[in-house]
Protein backbone atom coordinates (compact mmCIF):
# COMPACT_ATOMS: atom_id res chain seq x y z
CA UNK A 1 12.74 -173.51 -53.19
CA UNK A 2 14.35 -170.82 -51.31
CA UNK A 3 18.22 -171.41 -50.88
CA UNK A 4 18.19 -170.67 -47.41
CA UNK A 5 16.40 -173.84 -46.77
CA UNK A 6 19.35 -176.23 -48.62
CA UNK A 7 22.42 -173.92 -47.29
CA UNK A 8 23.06 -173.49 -43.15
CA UNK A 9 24.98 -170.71 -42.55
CA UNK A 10 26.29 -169.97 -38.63
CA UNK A 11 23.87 -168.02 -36.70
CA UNK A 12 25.96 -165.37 -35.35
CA UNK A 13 26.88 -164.04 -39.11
CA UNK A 14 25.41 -161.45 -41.20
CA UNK A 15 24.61 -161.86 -44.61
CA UNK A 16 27.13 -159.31 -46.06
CA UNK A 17 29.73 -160.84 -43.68
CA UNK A 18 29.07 -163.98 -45.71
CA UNK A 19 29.35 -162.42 -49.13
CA UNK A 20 32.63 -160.85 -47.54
CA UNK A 21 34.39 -163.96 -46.39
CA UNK A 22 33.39 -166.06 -49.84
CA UNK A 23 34.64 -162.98 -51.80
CA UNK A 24 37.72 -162.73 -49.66
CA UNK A 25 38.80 -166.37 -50.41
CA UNK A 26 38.77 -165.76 -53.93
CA UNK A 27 40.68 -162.69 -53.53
CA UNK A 28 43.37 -163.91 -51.30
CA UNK A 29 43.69 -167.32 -53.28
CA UNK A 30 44.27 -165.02 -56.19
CA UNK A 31 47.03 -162.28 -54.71
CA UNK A 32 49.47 -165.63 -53.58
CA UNK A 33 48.48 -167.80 -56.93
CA UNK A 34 49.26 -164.14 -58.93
CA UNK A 35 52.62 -162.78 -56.60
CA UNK A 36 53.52 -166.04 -54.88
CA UNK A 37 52.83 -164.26 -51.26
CA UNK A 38 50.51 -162.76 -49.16
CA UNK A 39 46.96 -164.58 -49.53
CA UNK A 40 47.07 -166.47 -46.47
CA UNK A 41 48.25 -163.85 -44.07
CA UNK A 42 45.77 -161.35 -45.47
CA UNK A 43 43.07 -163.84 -45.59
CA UNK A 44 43.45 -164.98 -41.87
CA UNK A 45 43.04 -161.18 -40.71
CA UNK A 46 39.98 -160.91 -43.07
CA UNK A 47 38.38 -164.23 -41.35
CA UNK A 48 39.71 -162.32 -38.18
CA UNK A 49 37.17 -159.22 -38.27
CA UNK A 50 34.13 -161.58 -38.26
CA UNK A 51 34.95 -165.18 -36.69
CA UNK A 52 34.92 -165.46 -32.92
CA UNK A 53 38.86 -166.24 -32.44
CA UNK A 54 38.40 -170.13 -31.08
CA UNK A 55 36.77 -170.56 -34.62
CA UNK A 56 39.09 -168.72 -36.57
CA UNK A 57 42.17 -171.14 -37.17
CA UNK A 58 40.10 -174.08 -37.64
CA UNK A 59 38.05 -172.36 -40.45
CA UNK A 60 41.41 -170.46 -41.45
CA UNK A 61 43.00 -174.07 -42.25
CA UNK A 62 40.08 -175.75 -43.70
CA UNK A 63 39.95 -173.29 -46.21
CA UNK A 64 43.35 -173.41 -46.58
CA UNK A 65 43.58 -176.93 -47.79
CA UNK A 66 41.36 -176.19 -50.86
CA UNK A 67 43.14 -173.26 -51.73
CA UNK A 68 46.91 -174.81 -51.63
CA UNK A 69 45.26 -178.24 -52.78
CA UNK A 70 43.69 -176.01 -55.69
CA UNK A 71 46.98 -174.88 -56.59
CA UNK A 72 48.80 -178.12 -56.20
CA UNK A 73 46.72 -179.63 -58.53
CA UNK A 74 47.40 -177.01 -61.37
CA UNK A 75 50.85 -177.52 -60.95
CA UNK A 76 51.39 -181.35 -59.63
CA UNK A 77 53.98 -181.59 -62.44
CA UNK A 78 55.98 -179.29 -60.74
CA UNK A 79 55.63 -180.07 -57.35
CA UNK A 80 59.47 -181.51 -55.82
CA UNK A 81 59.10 -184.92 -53.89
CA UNK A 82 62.13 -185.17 -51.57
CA UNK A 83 60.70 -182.91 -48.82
CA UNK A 84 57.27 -184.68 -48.88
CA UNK A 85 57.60 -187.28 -46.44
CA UNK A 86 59.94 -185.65 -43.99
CA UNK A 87 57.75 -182.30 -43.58
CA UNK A 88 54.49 -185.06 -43.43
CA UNK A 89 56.44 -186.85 -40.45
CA UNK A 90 57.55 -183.01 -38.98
CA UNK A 91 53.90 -181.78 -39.47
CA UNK A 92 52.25 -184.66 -37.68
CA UNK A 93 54.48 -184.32 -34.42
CA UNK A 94 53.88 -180.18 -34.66
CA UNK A 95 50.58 -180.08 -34.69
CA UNK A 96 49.92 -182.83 -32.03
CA UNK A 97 52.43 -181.01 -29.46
CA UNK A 98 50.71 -177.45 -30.48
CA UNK A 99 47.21 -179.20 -30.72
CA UNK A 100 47.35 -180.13 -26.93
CA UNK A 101 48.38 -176.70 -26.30
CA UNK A 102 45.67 -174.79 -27.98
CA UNK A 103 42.74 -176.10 -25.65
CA UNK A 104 44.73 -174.09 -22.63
CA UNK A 105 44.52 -170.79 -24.23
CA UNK A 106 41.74 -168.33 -23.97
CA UNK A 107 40.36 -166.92 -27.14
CA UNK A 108 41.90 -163.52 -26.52
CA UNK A 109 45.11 -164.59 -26.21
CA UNK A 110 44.97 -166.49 -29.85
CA UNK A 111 43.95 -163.23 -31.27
CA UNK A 112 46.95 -161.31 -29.61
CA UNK A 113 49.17 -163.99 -30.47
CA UNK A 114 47.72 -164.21 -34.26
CA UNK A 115 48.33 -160.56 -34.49
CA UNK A 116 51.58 -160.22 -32.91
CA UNK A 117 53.04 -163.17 -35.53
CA UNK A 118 51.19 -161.51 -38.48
CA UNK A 119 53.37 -158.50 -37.57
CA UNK A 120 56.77 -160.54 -37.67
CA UNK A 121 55.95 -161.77 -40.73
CA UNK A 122 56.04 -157.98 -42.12
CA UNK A 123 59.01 -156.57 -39.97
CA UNK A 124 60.77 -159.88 -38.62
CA UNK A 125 63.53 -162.37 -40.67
CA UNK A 126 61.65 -165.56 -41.09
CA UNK A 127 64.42 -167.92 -40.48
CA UNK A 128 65.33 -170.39 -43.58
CA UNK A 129 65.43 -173.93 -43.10
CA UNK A 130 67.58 -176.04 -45.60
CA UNK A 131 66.04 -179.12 -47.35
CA UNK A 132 68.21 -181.57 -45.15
CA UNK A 133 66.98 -180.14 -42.10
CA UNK A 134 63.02 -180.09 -43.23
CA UNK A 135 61.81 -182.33 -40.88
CA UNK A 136 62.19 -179.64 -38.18
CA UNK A 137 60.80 -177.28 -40.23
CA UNK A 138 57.57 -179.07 -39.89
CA UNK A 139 57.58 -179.85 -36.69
CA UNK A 140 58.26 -175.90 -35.66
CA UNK A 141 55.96 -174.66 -38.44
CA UNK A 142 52.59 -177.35 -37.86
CA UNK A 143 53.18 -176.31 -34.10
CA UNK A 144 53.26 -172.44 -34.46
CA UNK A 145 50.09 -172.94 -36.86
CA UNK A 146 47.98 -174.35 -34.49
CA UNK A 147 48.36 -171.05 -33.06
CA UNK A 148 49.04 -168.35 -35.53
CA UNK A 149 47.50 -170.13 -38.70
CA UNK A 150 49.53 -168.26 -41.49
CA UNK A 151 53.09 -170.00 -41.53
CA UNK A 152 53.52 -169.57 -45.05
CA UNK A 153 55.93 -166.89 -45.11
CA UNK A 154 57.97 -169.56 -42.73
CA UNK A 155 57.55 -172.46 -45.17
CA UNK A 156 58.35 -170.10 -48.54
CA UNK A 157 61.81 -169.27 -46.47
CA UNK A 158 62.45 -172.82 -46.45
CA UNK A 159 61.37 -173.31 -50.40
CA UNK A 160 63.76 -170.80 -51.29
CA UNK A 161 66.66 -172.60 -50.11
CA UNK A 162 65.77 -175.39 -52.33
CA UNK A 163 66.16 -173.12 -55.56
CA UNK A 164 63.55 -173.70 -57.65
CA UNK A 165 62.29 -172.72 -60.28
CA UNK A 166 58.98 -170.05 -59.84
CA UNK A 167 56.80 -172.60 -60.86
CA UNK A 168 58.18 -175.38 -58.69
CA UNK A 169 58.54 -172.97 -56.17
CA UNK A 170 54.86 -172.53 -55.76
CA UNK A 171 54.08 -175.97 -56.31
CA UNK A 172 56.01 -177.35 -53.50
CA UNK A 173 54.88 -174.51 -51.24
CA UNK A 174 51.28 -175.90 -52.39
CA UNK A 175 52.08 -179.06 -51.63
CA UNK A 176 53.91 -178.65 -48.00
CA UNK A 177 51.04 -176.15 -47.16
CA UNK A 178 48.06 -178.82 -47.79
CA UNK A 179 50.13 -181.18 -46.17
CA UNK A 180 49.94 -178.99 -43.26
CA UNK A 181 46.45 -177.99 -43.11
CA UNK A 182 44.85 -180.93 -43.43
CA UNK A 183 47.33 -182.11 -40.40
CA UNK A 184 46.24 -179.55 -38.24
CA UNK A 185 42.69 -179.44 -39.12
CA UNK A 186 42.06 -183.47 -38.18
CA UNK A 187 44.30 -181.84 -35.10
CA UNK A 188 41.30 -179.46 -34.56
CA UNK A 189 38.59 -182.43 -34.63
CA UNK A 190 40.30 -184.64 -32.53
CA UNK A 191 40.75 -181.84 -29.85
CA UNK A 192 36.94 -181.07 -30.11
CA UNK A 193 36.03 -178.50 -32.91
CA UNK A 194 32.88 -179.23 -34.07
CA UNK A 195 33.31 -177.94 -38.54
CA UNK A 196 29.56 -178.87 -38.80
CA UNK A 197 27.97 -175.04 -38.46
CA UNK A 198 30.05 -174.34 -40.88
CA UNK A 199 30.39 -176.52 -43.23
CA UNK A 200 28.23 -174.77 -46.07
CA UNK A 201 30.42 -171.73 -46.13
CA UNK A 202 33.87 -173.77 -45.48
CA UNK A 203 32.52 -175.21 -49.02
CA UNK A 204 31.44 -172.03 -50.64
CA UNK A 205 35.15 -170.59 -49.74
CA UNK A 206 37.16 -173.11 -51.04
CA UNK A 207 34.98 -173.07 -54.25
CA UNK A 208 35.60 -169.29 -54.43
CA UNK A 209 39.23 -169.94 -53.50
CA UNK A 210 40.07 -172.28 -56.27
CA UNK A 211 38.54 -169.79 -58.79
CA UNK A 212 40.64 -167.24 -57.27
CA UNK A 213 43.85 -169.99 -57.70
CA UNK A 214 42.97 -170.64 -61.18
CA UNK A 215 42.45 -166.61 -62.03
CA UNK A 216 45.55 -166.24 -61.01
CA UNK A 217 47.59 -168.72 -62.36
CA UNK A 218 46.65 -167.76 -65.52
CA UNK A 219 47.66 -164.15 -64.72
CA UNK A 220 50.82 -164.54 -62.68
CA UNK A 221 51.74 -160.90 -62.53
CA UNK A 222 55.17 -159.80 -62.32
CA UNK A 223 54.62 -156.21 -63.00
CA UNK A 224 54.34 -154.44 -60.21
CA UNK A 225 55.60 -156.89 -57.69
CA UNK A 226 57.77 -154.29 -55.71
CA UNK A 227 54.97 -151.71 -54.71
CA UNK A 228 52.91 -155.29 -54.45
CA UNK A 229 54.71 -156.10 -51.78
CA UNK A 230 54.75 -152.54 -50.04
CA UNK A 231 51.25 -152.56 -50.56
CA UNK A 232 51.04 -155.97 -49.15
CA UNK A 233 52.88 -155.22 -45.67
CA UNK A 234 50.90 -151.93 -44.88
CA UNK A 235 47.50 -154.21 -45.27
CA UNK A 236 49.01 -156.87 -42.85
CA UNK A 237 50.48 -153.86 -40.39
CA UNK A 238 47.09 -152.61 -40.39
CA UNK A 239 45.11 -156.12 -39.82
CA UNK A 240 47.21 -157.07 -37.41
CA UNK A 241 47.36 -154.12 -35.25
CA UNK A 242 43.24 -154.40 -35.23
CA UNK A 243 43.59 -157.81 -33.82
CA UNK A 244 46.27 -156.50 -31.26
CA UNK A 245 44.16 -153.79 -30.12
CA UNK A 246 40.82 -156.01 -30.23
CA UNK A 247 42.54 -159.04 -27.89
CA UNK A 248 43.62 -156.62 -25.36
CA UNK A 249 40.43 -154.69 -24.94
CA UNK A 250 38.46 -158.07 -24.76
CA UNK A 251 41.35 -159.77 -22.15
CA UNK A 252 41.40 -156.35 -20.03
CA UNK A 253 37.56 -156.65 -19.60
């Protein structure tokens, strides 16, 4: 039985953009289980070269939720409690607010916007939001990732006031990151976005992804984390200029 026949894959996609996309989860899911940064961003400007721009925050966050969930579940043990509920309450009010935005903005504009934040991530100061204060911190973070789709930097800033431990650090990121996700991707159905086209590869990604998790959990390199992260930033300055220059040449036509 040919596998074409059991899997649907979305029309407007090659088969070695495919390949690329599965093999970028994994990749991604294993630079931020490995360094603790990074995966998201990079991933969302990956998803970025091939996804028409309405698609590519929806597919961004379902993806998302297996790769956090993935790594949540490695490390439940070490996941801290006391921001759960609060950033759950923040996340819910966020993403509605930024939810009923995100149906007046052409697809152009995401991309510029996308790229623009990707950039402030690399060169900006994230602002850190203190534990007693978290419930904001969801409500600013779910709304801004209905539009820019990697807030991760913006929710590590606010782990790292909590000082943790490495491991606990990532497991609550996990943790506040599924929460997140799966917010604004019930967001995304509710406001219209049809998942069903692709469904199949959303699958196959988060498969790859949690491979990618586990990979790197067992490796969790700390050697060479300084040039890692100059590495890291000239990737993301590069991605997100292409998405700069891409939204203004399709919003100037």
């Amino acid at each position: 039985m040919n596998i074409e026949n059991l899997i649907n894959f979305p029309s407007d996609l090659s088969i070695f953009a495919i390949y690329f996309l599965i093999l970028s989860s994994l990749f991604t899911s294993f630079v931020t289980a490995a360094f603790g940064i990074g995966g998201g961003a990079i991933f969302l400007g990956l998803l970025a070269i091939y996804l028409n721009p309405l698609y590519l925050l929806p597919v961004h966050g379902a993806v998302q939720i297996g790769s956090n969930f993935g790594r949540m579940a490695l490390m439940i043990k070490d996941v801290k409690k006391q921001p759960i509920i609060p950033f759950l309450i923040g996340s819910c009010i966020g993403s509605a607010f930024g939810g009923a935005l995100f149906i007046q903005f052409p697809s152009w504009l995401i991309q510029l916007m996308v790229g623009v934040f990707i950039l402030w991530t690399v060169f900006g100061k994230i602002p850190a939001i203190k534990l007693r204060y978290i419930i904001f911190g969801g409500i600013f973070s779910s709304f801004l990732t209905m539009f820019f789709g990697a807030t991760g930097p913006f929710i590590a800033a606010m782990v790292k006031t909590m000082k943790l431990e490495p491991l606990q650090h990532l497991a609550t990121h996990s943790a506040l990151m599924t929460i997140q996700h799966i917010i604004k991707v019930i967001v995304f159905g509710l406001i219209g976005f049809s998942f069903g086209e692709y469904l199949h590869l959303i699958i196959l990604m988060i498969f790859s992804g949690f491979l990618g998790t586990y990979i790197g959990k067992k490796v969790l390199i700390s050697f060479g984390k300084k040039y890692f992260k100059v590495i890291l930033n000239i990737i993301l300055t590069i991605i997100s200029i292409n998405l700069i220059i891409n939204s203004l040449r399709i919003g100037l036509i």
